[in-house]
Protein backbone atom coordinates (compact mmCIF):
# COMPACT_ATOMS: atom_id res chain seq x y z
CA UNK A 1 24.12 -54.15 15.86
CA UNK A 2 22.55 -51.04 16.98
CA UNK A 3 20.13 -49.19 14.44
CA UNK A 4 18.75 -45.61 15.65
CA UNK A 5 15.65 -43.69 14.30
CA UNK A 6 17.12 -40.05 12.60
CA UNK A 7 13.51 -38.77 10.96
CA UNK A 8 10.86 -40.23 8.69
CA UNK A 9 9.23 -38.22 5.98
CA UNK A 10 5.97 -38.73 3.64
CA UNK A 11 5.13 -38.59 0.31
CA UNK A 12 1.18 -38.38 -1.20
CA UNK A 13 0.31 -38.59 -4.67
CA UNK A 14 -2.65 -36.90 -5.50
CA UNK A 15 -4.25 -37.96 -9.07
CA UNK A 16 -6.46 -35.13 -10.95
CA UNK A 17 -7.27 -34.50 -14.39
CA UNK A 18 -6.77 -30.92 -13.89
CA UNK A 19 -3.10 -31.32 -12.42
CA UNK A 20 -0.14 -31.17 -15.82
CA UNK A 21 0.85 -35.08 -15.91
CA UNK A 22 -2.35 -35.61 -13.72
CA UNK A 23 -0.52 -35.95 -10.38
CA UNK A 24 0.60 -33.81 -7.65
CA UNK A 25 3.13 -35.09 -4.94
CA UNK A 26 2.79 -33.69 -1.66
CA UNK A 27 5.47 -34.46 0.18
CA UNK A 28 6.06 -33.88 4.77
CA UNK A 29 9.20 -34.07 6.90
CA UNK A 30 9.46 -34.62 10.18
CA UNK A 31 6.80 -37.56 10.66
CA UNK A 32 6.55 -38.58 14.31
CA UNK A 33 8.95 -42.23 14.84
CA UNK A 34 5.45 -43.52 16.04
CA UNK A 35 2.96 -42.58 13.20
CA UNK A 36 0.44 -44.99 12.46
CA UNK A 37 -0.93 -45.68 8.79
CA UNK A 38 -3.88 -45.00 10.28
CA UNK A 39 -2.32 -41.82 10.76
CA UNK A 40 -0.72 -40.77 7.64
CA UNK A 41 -3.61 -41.73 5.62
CA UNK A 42 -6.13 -39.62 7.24
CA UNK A 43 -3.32 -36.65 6.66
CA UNK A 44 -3.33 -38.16 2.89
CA UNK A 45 -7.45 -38.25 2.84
CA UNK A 46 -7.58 -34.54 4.52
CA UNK A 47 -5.30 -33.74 1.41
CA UNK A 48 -7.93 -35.04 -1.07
CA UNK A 49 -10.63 -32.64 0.31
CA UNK A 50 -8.35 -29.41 -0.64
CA UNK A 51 -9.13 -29.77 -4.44
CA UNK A 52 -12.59 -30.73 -6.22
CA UNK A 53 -11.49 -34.36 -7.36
CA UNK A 54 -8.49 -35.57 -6.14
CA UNK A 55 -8.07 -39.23 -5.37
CA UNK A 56 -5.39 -40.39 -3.18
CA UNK A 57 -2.93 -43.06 -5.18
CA UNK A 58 0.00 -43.22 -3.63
CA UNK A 59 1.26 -42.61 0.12
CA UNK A 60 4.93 -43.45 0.57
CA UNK A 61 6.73 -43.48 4.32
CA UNK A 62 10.44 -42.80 4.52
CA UNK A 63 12.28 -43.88 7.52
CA UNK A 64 15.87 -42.98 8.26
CA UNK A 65 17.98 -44.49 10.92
CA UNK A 66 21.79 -44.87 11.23
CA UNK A 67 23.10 -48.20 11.71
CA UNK A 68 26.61 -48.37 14.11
C-alpha cells in the first residue's frame, strides 16, 4: 500500500495568566516533511520569548498523507 506525504502543520499552546482562558494556540502550516522536534520546539521556545511569561505546554504535529 502506498502512503504519500500532502503537508504537516503545528500547533503551540502558550499558557499565561494574562491570556482570557490562560492559553493562546499558535498554530503553522506548511511544516517541512523532514522537521525535527528538535526543530519545532525551538520555533515553540522562540514563541515563549514574544510575551513576558509564557510557558510552552503543548506542541502538537499534524501530518497528512493520502493513502492509495
Amino acid at each position: 500500500m502506498a502512503k504519500t506525504w500532502l503537508s504537516n502543520s503545528v500547533a503551540f499552546s502558550l499558557t499565561n495568566d494574562t491570556y482570557d482562558n490562560g492559553t493562546l494556540d499558535r498554530r503553522f502550516n506548511n511544516i517541512a516533511e523532514d522537521a525535527t522536534p528538535e526543530q519545532l520546539l525551538a520555533v515553540g521556545d522562540a514563541l515563549t520569548t514574544l510575551h513576558a511569561g509564557d510557558i510552552l505546554t503543548t506542541t502538537i504535529l499534524t501530518t497528512k498523507a493520502q493513502i492509495a
